[in-house]
Protein backbone atom coordinates (compact mmCIF):
# COMPACT_ATOMS: atom_id res chain seq x y z
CA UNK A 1 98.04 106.98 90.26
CA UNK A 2 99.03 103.44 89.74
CA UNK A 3 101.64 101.14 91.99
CA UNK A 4 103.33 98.00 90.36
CA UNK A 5 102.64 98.53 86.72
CA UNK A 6 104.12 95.67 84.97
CA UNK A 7 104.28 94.09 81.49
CA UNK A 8 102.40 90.64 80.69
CA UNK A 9 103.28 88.18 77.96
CA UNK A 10 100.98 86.16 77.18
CA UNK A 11 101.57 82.34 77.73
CA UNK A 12 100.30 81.09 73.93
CA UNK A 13 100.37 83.62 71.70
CA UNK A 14 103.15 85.46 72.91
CA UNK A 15 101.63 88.82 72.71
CA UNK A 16 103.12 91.78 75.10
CA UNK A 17 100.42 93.83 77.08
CA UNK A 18 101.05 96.37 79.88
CA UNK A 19 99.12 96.57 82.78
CA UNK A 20 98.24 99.96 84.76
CA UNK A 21 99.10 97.72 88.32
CA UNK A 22 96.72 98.34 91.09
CA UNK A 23 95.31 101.96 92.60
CA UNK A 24 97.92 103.33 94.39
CA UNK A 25 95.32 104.27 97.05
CA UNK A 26 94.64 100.52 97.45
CA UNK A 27 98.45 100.07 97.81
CA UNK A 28 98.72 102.28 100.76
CA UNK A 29 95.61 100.82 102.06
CA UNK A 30 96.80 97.29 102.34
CA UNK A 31 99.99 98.40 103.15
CA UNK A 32 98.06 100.10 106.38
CA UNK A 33 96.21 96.73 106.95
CA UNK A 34 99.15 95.06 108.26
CA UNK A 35 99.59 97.51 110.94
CA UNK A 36 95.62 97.67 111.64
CA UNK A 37 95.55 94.03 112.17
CA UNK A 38 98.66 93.36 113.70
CA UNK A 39 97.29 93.11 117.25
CA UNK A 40 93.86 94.50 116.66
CA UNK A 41 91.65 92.26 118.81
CA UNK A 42 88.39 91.80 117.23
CA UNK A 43 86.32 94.41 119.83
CA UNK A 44 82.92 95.10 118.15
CA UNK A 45 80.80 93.76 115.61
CA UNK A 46 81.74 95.83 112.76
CA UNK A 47 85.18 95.64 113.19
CA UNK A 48 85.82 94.84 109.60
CA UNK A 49 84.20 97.98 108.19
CA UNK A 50 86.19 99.69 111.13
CA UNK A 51 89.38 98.39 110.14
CA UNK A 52 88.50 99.13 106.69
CA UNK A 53 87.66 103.02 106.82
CA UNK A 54 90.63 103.14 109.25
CA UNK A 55 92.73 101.61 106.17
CA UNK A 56 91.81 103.94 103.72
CA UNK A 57 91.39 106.70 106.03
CA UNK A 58 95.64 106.52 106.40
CA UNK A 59 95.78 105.47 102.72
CA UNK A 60 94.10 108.86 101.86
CA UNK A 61 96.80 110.69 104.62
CA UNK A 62 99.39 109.14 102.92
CA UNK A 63 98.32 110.51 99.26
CA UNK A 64 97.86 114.05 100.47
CA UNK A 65 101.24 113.75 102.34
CA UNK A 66 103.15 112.39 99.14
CA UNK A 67 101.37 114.96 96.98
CA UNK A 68 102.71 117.93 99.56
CA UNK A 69 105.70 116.51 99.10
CA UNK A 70 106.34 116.42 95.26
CA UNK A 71 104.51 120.02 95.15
């Protein structure tokens, strides 16, 4: 599933494409990010990864919650 799809003109010919937008997966995990790092001190040395399975660990809640939702 797709978040932000959005039509592009092109700038010289003037051409109309439509674009898909971004995974709506990665959506929810960058939406997650902002919590994560909001006040995360950096703790370990792999805190990035950490932060970043923790991101799409809630991203992947968040699909199986909407999808239990719309069922």
């Amino acid at each position: 599933m797709k978040a932000y799809p959005f039509l592009h003109k092109h700038p010289t010919t003037g051409n109309t494409t439509m674009s898909d937008g971004m995974d709506l997966r990665d959506y929810f995990a960058a939406k997650a990010m902002d919590i994560e790092m909001s006040g995360n001190a950096i703790t370990t040395p792999k805190w990035r990864d950490e932060v970043a399975q923790n991101c799409y660990s809630m991203a992947d809640a968040m699909l199986k919650a909407r999808k239990e939702v719309t069922e």
